[in-house]
PDB file of N, CA and C in Angstrom:
ATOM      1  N   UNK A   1      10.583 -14.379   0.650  1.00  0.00           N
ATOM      2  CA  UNK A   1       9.655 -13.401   1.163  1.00  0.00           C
ATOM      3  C   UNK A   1       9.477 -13.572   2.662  1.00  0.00           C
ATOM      4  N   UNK A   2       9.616 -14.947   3.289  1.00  0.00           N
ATOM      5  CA  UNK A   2       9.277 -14.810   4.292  1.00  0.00           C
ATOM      6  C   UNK A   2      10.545 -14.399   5.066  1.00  0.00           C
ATOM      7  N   UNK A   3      11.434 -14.441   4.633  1.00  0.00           N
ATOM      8  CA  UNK A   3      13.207 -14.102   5.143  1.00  0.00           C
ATOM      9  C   UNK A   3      12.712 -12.892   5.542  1.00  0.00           C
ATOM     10  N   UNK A   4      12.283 -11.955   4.199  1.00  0.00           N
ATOM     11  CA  UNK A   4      12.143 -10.539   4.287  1.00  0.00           C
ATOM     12  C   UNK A   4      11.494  -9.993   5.801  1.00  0.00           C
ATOM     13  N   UNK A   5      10.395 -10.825   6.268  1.00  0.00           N
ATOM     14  CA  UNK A   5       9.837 -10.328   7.271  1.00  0.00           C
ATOM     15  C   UNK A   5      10.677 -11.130   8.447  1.00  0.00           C
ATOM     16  N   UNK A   6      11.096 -12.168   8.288  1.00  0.00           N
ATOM     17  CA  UNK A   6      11.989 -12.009   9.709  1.00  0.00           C
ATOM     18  C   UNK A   6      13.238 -11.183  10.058  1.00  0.00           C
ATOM     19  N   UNK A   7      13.519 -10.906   8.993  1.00  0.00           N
ATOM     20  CA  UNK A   7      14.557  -9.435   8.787  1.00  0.00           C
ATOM     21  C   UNK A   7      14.106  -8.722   9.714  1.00  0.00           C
ATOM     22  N   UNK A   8      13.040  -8.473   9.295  1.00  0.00           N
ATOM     23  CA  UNK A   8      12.448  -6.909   9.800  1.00  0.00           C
ATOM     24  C   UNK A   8      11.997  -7.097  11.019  1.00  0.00           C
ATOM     25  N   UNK A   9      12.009  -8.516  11.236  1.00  0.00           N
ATOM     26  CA  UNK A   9      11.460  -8.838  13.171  1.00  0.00           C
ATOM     27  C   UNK A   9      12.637  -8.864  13.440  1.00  0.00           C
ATOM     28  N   UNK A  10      13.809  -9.139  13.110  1.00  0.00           N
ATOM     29  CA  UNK A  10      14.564  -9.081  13.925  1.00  0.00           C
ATOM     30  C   UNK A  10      15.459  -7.643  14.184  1.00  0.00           C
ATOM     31  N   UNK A  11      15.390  -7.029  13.444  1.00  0.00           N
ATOM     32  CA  UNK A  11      16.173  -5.956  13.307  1.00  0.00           C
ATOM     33  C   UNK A  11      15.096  -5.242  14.799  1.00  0.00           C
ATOM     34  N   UNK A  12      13.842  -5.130  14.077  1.00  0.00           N
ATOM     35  CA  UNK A  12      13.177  -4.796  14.977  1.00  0.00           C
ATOM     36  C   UNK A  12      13.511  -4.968  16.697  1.00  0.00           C
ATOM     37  N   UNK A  13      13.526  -6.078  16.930  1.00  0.00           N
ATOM     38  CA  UNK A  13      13.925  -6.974  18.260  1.00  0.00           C
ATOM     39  C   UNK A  13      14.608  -5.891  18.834  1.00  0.00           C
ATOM     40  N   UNK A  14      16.031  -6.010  17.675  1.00  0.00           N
ATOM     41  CA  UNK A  14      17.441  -5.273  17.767  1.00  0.00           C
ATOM     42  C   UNK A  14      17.490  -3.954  18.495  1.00  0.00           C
ATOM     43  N   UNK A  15      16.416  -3.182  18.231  1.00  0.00           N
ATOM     44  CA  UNK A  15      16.237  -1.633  18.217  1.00  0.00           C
ATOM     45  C   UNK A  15      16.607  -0.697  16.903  1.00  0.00           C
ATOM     46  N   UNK A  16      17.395  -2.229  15.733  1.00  0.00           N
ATOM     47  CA  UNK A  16      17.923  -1.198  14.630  1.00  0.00           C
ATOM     48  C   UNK A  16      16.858  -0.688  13.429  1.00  0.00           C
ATOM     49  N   UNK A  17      16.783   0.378  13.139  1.00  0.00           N
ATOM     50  CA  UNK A  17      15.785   1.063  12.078  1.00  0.00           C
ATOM     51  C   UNK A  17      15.977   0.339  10.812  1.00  0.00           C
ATOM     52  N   UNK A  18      14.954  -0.158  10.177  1.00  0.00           N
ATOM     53  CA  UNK A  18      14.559  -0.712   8.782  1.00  0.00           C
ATOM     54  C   UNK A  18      15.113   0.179   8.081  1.00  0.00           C
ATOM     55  N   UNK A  19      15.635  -0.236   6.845  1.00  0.00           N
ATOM     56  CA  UNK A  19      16.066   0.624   5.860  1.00  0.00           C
ATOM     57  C   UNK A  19      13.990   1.003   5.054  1.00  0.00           C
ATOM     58  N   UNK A  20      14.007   2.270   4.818  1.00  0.00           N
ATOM     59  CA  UNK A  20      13.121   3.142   4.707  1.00  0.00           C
ATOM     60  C   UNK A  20      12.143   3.091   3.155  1.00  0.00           C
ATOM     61  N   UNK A  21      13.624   2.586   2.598  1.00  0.00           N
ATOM     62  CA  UNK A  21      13.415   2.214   0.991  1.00  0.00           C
ATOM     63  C   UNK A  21      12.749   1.272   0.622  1.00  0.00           C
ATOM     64  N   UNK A  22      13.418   0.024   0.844  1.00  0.00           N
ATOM     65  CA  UNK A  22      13.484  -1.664   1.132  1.00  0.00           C
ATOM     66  C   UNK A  22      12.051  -2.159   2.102  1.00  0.00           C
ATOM     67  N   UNK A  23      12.200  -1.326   3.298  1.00  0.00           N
ATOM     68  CA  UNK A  23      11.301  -1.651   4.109  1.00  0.00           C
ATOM     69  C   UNK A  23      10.608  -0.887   4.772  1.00  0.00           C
ATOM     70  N   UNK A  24       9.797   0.289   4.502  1.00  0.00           N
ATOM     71  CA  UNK A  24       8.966   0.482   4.809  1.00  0.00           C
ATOM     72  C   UNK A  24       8.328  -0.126   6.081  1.00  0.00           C
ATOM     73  N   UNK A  25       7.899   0.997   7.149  1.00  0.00           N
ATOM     74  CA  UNK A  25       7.077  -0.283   8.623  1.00  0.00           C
ATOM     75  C   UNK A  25       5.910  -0.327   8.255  1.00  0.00           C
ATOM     76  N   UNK A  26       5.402   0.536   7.113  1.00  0.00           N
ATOM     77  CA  UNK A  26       3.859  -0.036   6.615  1.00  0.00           C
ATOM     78  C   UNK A  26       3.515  -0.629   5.685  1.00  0.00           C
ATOM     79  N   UNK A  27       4.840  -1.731   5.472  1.00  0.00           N
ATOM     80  CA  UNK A  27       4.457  -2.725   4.279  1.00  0.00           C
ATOM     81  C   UNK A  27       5.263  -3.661   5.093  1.00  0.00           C
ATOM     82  N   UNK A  28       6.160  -4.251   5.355  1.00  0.00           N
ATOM     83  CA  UNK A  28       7.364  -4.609   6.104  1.00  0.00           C
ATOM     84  C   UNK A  28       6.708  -5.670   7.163  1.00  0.00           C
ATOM     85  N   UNK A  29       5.679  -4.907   7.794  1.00  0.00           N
ATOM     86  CA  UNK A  29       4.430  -6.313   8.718  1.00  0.00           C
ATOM     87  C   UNK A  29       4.181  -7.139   8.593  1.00  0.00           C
ATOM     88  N   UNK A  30       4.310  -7.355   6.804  1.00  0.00           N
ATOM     89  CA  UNK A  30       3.558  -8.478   6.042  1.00  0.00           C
ATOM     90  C   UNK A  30       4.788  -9.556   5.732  1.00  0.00           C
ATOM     91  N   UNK A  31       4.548 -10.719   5.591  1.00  0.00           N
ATOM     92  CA  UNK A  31       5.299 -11.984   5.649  1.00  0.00           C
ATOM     93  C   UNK A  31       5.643 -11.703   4.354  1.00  0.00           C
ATOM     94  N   UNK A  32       4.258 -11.538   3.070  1.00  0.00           N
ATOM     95  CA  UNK A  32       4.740 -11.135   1.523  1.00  0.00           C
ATOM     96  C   UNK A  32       3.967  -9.262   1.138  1.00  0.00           C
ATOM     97  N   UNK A  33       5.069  -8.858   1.188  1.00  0.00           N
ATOM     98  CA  UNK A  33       4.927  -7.520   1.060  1.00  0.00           C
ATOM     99  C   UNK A  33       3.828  -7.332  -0.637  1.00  0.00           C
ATOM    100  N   UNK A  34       2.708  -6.177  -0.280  1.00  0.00           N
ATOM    101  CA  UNK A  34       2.486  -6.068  -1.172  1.00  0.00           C
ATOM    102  C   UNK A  34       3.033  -5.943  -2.460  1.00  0.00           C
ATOM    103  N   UNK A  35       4.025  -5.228  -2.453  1.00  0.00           N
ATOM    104  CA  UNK A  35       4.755  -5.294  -4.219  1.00  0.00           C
ATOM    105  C   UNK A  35       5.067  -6.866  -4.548  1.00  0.00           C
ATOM    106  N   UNK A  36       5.432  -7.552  -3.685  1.00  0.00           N
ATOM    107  CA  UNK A  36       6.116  -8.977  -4.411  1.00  0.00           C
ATOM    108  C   UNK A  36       4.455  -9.578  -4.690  1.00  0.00           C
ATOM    109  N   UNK A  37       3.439  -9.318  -3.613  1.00  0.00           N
ATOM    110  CA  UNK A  37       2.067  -9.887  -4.528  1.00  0.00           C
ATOM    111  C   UNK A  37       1.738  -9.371  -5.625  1.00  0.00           C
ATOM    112  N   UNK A  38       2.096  -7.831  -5.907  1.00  0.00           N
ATOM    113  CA  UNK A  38       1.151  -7.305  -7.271  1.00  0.00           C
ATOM    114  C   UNK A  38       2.110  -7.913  -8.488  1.00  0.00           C
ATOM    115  N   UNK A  39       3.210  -7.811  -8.251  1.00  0.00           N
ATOM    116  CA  UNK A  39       4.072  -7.841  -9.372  1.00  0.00           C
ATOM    117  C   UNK A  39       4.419  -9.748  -9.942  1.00  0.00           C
ATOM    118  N   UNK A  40       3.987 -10.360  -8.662  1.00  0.00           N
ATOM    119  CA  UNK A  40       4.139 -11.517  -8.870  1.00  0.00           C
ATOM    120  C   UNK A  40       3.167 -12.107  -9.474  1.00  0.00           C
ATOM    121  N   UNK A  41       2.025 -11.648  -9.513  1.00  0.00           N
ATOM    122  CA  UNK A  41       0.427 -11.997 -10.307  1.00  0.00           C
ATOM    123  C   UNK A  41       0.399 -11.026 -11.070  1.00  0.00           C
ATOM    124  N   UNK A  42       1.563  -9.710 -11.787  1.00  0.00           N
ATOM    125  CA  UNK A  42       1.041  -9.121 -12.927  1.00  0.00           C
ATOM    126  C   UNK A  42       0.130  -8.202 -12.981  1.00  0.00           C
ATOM    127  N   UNK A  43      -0.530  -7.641 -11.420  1.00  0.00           N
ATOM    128  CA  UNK A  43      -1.685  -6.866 -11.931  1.00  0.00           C
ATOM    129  C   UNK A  43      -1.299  -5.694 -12.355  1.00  0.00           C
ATOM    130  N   UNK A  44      -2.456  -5.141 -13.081  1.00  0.00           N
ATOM    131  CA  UNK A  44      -2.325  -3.714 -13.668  1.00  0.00           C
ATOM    132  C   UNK A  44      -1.915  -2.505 -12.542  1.00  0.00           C
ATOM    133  N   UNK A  45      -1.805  -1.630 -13.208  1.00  0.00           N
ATOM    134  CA  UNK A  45      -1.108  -0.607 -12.166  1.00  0.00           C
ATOM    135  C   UNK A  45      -2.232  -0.102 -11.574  1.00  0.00           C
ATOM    136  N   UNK A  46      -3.380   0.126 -11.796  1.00  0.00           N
ATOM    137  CA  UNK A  46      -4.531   0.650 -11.244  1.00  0.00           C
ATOM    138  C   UNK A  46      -5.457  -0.430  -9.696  1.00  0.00           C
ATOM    139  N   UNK A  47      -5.342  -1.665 -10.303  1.00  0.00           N
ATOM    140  CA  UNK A  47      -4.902  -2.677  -9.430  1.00  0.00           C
ATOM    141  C   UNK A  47      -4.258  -2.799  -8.296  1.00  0.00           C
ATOM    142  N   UNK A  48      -3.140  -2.430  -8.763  1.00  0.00           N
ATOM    143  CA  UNK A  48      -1.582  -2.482  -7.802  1.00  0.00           C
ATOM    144  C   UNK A  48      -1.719  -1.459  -6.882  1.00  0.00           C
ATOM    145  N   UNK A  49      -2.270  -0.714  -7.143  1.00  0.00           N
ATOM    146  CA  UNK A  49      -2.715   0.626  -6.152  1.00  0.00           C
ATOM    147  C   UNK A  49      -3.443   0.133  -5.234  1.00  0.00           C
ATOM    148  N   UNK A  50      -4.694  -0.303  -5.517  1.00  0.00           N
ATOM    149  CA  UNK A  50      -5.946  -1.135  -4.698  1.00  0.00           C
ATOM    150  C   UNK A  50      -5.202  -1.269  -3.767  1.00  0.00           C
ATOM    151  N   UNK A  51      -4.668  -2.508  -4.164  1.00  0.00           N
ATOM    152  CA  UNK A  51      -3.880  -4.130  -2.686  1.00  0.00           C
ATOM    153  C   UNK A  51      -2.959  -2.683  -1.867  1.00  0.00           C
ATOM    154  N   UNK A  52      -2.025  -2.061  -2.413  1.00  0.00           N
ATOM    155  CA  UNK A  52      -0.759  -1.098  -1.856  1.00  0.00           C
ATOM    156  C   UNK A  52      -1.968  -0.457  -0.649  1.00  0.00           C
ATOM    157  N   UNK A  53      -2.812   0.341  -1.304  1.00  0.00           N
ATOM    158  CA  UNK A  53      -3.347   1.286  -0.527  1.00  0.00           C
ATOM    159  C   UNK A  53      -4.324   0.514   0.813  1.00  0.00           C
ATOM    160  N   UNK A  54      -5.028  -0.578   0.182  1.00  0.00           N
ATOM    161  CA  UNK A  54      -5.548  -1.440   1.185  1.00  0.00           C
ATOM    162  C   UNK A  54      -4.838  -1.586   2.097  1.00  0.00           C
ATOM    163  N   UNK A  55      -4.110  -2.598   1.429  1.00  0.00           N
ATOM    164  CA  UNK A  55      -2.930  -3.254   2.819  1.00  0.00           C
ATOM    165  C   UNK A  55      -2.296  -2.290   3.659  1.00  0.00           C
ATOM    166  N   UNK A  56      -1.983  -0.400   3.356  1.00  0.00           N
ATOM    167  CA  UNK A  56      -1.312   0.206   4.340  1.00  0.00           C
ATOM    168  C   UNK A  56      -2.277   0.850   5.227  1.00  0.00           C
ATOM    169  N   UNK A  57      -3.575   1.012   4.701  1.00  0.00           N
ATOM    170  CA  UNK A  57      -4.515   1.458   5.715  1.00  0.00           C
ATOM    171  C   UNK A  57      -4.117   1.280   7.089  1.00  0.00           C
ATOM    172  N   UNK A  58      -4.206   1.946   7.919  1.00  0.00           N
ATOM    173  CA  UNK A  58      -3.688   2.403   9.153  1.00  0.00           C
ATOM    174  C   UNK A  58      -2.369   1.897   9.722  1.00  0.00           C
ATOM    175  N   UNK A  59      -1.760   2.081   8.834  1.00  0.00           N
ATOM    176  CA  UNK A  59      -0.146   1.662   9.479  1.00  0.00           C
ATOM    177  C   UNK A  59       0.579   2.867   8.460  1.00  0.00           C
ATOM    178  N   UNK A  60       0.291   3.203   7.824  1.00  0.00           N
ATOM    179  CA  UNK A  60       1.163   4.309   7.477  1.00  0.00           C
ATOM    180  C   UNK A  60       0.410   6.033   8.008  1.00  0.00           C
ATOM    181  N   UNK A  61       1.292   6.525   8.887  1.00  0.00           N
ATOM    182  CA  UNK A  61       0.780   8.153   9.151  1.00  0.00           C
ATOM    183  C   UNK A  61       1.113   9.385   8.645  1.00  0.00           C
ATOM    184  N   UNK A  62       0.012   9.898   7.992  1.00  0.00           N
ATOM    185  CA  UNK A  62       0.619  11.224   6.903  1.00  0.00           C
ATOM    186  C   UNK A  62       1.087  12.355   8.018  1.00  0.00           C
ATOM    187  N   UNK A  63       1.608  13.359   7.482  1.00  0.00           N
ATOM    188  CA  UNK A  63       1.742  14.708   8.200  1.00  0.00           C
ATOM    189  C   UNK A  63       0.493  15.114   8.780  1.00  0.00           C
ATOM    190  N   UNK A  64       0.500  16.041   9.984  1.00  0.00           N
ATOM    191  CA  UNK A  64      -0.563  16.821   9.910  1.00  0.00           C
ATOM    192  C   UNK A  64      -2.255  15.658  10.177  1.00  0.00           C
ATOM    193  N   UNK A  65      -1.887  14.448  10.416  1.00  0.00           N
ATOM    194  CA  UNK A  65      -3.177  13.411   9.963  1.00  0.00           C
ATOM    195  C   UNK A  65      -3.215  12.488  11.549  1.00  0.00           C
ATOM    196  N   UNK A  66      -4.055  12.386  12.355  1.00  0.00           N
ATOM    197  CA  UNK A  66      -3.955  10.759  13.055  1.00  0.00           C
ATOM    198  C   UNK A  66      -4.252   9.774  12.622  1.00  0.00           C
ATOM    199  N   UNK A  67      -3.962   8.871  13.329  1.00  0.00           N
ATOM    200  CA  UNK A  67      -4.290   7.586  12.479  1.00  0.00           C
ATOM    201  C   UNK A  67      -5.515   6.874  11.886  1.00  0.00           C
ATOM    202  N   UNK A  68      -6.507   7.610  12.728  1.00  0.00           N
ATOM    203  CA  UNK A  68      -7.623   7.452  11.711  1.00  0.00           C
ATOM    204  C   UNK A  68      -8.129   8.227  10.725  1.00  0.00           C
ATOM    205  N   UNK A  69      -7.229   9.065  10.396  1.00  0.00           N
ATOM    206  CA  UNK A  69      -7.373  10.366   9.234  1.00  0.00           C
ATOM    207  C   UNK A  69      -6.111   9.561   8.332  1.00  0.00           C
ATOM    208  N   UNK A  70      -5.148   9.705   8.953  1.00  0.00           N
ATOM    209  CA  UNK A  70      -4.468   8.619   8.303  1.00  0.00           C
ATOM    210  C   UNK A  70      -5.184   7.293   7.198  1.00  0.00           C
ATOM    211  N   UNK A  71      -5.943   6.111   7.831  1.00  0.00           N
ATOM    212  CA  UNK A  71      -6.218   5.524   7.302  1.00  0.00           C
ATOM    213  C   UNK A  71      -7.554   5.769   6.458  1.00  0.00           C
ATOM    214  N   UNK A  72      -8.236   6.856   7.031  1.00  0.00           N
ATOM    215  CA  UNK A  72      -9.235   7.143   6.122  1.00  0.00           C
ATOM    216  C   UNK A  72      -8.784   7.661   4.515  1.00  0.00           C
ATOM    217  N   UNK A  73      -7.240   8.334   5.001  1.00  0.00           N
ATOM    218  CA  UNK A  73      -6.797   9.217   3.599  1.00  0.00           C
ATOM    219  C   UNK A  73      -6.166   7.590   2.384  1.00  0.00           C
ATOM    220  N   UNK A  74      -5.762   6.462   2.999  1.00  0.00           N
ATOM    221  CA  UNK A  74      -5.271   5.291   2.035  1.00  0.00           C
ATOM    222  C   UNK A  74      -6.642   4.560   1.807  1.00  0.00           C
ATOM    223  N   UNK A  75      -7.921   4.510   2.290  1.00  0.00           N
ATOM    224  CA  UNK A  75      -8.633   4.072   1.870  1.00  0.00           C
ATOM    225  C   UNK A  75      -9.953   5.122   0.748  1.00  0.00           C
ATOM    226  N   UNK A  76      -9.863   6.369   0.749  1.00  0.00           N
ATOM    227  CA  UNK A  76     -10.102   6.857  -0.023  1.00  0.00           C
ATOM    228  C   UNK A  76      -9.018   7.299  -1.275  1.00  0.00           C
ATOM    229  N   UNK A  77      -8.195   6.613  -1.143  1.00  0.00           N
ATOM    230  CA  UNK A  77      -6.784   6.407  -2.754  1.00  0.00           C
ATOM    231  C   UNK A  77      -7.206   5.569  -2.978  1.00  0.00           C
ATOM    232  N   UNK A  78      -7.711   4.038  -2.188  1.00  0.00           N
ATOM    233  CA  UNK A  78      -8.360   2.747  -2.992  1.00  0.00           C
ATOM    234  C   UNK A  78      -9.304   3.013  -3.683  1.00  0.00           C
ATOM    235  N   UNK A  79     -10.011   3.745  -3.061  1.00  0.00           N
ATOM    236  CA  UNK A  79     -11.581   3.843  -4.076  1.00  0.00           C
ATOM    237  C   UNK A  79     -11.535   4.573  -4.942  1.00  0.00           C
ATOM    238  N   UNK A  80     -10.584   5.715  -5.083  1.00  0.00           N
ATOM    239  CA  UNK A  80     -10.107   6.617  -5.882  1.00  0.00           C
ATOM    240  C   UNK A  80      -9.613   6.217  -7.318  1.00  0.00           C
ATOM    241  N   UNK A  81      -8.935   5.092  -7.062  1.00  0.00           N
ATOM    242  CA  UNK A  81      -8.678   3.726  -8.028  1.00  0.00           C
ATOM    243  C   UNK A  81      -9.765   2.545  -8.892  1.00  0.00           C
ATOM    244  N   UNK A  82     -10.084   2.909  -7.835  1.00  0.00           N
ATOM    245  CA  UNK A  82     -11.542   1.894  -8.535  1.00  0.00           C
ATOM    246  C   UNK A  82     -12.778   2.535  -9.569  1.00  0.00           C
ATOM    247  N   UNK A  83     -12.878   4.317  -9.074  1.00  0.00           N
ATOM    248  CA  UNK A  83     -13.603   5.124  -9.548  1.00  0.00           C
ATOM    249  C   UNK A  83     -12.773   5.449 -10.971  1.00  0.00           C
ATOM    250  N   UNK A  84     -11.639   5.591 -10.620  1.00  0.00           N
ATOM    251  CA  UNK A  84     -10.863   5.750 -12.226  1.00  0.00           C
ATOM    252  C   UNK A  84     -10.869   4.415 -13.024  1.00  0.00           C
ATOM    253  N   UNK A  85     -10.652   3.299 -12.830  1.00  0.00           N
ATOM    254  CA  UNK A  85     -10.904   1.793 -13.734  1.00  0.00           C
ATOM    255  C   UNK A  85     -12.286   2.285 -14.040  1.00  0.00           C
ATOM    256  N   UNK A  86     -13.562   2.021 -12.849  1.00  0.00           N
ATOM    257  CA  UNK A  86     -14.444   2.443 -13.607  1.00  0.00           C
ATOM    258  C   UNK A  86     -15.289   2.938 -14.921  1.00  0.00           C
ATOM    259  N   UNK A  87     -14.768   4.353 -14.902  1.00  0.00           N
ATOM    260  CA  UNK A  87     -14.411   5.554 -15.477  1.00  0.00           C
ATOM    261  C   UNK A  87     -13.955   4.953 -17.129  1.00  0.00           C
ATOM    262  N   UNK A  88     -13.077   4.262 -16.543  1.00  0.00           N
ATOM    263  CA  UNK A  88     -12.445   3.661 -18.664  1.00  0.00           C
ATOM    264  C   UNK A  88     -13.217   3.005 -19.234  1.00  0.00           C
ATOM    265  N   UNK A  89     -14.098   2.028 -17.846  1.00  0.00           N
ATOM    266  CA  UNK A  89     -14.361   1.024 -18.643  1.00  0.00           C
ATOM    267  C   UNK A  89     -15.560   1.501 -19.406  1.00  0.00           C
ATOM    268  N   UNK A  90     -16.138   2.515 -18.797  1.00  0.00           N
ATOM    269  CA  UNK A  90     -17.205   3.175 -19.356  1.00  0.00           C
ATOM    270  C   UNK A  90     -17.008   3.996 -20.600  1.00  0.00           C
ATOM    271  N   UNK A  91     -15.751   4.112 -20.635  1.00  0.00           N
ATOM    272  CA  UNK A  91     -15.252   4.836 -21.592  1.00  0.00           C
ATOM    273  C   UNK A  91     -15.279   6.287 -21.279  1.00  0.00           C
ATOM    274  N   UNK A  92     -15.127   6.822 -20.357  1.00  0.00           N
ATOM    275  CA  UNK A  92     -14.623   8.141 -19.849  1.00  0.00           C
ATOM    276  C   UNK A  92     -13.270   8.219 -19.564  1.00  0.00           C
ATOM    277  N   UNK A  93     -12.883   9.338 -19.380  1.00  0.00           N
ATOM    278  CA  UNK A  93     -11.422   9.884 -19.166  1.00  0.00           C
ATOM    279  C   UNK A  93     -11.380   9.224 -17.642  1.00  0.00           C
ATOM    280  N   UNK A  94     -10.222   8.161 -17.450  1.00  0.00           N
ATOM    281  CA  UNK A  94     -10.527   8.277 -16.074  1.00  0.00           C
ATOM    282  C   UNK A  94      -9.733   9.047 -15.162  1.00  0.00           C
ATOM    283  N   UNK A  95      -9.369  10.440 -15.410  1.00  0.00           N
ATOM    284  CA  UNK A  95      -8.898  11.285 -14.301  1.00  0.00           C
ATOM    285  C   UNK A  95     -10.401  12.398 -13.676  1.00  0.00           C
ATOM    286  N   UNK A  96     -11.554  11.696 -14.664  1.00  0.00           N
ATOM    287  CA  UNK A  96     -12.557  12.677 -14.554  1.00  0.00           C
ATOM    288  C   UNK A  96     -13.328  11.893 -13.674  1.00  0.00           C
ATOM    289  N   UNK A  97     -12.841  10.968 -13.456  1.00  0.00           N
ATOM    290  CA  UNK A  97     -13.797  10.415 -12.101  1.00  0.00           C
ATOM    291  C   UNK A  97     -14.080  11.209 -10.953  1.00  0.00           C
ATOM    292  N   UNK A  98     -15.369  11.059 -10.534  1.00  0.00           N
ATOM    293  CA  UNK A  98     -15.994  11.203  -9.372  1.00  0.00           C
ATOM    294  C   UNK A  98     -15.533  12.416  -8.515  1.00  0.00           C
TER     295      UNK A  98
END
């Protein structure tokens, strides 16, 4: 994991573009990319969203968005997540959240 991010510093260095798939520049920052944490501790997919959407808060930029619309839009998908767990545990549908 930590290879992974000197990859990406160095390519970086380079001027050469990250592969888009693999590496992402708004996960790619991180020494252990969120997926190798969720998947490596197992969390649930509702979970896995949380850490994803946390961790890209203002490093990933939507269309049409700046970066603080940007990060406002990945931190309202976190909570969006949390309102649906919620939601089950209560025993509601959780697409009927909030």
């Amino acid at each position: 994991m930590q290879l992974r991010h000197e990859q990406y510093m160095k390519r970086m260095a380079e001027g050469s573009p990250p592969d888009i798939i693999k590496e992402p520049n708004h996960y790619a920052q991180y020494r252990l990319q969120p997926v190798d944490f969720i998947m490596s501790n197992g969390l649930s997919f509702w979970a896995g969203n949380v850490i994803k959407y946390v961790s890209r808060a203002g490093s990933k930029l939507y269309a049409n968005q700046d970066t603080v619309q940007s990060e406002i839009t990945d931190i309202k998908k976190a909570i969006r997540y949390c309102e649906m767990r919620l939601s089950q545990l209560e025993g509601k549908n959780p697409s009927n959240a909030k």
